[in-house]
Protein backbone atom coordinates (compact mmCIF):
# COMPACT_ATOMS: atom_id res chain seq x y z
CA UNK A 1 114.08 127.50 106.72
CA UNK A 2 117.18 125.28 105.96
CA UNK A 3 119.41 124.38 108.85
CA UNK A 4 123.22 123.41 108.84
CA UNK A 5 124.21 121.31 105.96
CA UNK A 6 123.80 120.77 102.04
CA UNK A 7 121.54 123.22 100.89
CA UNK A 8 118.28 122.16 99.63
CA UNK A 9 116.53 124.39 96.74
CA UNK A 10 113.26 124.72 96.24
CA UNK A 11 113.34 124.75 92.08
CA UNK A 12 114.37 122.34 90.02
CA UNK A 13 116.85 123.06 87.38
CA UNK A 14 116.25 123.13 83.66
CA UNK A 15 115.80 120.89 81.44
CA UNK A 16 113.54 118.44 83.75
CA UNK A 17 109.98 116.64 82.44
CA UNK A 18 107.53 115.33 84.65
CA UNK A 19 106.10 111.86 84.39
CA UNK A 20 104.40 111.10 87.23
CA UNK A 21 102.42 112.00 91.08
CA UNK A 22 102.16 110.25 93.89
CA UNK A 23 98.67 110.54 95.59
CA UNK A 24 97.94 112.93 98.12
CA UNK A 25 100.03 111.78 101.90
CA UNK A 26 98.07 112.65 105.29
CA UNK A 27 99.29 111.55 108.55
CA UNK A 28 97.37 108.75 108.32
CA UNK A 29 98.00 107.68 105.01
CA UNK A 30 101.84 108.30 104.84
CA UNK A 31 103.71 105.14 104.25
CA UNK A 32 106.13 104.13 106.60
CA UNK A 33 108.57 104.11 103.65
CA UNK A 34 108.48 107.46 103.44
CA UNK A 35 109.46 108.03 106.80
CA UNK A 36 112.30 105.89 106.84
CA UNK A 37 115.44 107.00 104.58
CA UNK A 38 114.67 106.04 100.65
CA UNK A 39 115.79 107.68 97.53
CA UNK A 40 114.71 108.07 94.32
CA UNK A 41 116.33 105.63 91.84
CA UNK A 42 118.80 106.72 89.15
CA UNK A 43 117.90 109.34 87.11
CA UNK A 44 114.52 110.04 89.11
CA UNK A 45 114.09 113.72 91.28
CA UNK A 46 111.18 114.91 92.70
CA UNK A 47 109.60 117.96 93.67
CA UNK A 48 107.88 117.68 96.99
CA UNK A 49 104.32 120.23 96.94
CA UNK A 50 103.09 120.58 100.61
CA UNK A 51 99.39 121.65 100.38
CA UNK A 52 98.31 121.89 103.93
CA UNK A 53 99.98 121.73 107.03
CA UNK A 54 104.00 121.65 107.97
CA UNK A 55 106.73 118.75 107.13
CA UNK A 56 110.44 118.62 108.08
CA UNK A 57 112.66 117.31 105.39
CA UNK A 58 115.94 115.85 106.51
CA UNK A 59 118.54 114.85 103.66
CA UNK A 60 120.40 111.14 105.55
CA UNK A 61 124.37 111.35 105.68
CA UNK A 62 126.80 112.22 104.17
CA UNK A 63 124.93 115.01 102.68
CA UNK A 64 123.23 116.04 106.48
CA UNK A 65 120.39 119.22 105.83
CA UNK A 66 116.84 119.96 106.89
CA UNK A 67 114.34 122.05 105.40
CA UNK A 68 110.84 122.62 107.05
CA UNK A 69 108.60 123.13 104.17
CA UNK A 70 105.00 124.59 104.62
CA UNK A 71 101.78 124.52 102.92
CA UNK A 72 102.24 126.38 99.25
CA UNK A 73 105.87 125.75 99.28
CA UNK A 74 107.83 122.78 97.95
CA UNK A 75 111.33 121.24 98.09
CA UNK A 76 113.23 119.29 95.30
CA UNK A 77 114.30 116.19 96.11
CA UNK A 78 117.36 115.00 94.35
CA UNK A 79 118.15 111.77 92.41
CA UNK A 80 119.35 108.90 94.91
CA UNK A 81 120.21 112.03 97.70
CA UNK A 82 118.78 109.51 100.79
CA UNK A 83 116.15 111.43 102.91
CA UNK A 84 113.05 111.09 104.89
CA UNK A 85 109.79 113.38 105.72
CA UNK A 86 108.24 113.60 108.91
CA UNK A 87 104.96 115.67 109.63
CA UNK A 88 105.55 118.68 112.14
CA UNK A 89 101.37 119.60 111.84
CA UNK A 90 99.08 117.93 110.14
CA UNK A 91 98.42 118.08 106.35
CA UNK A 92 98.61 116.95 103.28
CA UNK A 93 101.41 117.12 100.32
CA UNK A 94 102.36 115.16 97.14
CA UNK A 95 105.60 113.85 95.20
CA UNK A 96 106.34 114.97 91.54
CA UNK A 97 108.55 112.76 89.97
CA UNK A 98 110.33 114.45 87.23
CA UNK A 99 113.62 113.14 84.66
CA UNK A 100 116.24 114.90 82.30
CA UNK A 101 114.41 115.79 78.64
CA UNK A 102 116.42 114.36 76.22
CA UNK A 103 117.70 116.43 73.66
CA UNK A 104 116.40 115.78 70.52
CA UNK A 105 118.53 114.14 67.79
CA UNK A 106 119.19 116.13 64.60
């Protein structure tokens, strides 16, 4: 359910790759980092998979959205777009980290 604010899509668009996972986050084993504002570096999005349980994503300003994302469900999280993640009920989720295929030289 997004609130007020950029819009926040759950699909990336084409053309992505991934190349890597985080492992799985619990409330326990969340790192404070996460919780904090970060972004991805340059070049780098991510597609955020929660598996159990409820989290509110909040884009940081300028670009001011939220999205509460439950289990099954996922959010993409753009390159360098600041945000955070906070738990709303317990769970578990993982970060996707995809980048732009390169087209292939002829």
């Amino acid at each position: 359910m997004p609130t007020p604010g950029k819009h926040i899509p759950d699909r990336l668009p084409a053309g992505f790759e991934a190349y890597g996972r985080s492992p799985d986050f619990t409330p326990e084993t969340i790192p404070a980092r996460l919780q904090a504002a970060h972004a991805t570096k340059p070049g780098t999005w991510g597609l955020l998979h929660v598996l159990e349980g409820r989290l509110r994503y909040t884009l940081e300003a300028p670009h001011a959205g939220e999205r509460l994302v439950g289990a099954g469900e996922q959010v993409v999280i753009e390159a360098e777009v600041p945000h955070h993640v906070a738990f709303i009920a317990p769970g578990r989720f993982f970060v996707e980290f995809y980048r732009l295929t390169r087209p292939e030289q002829g």
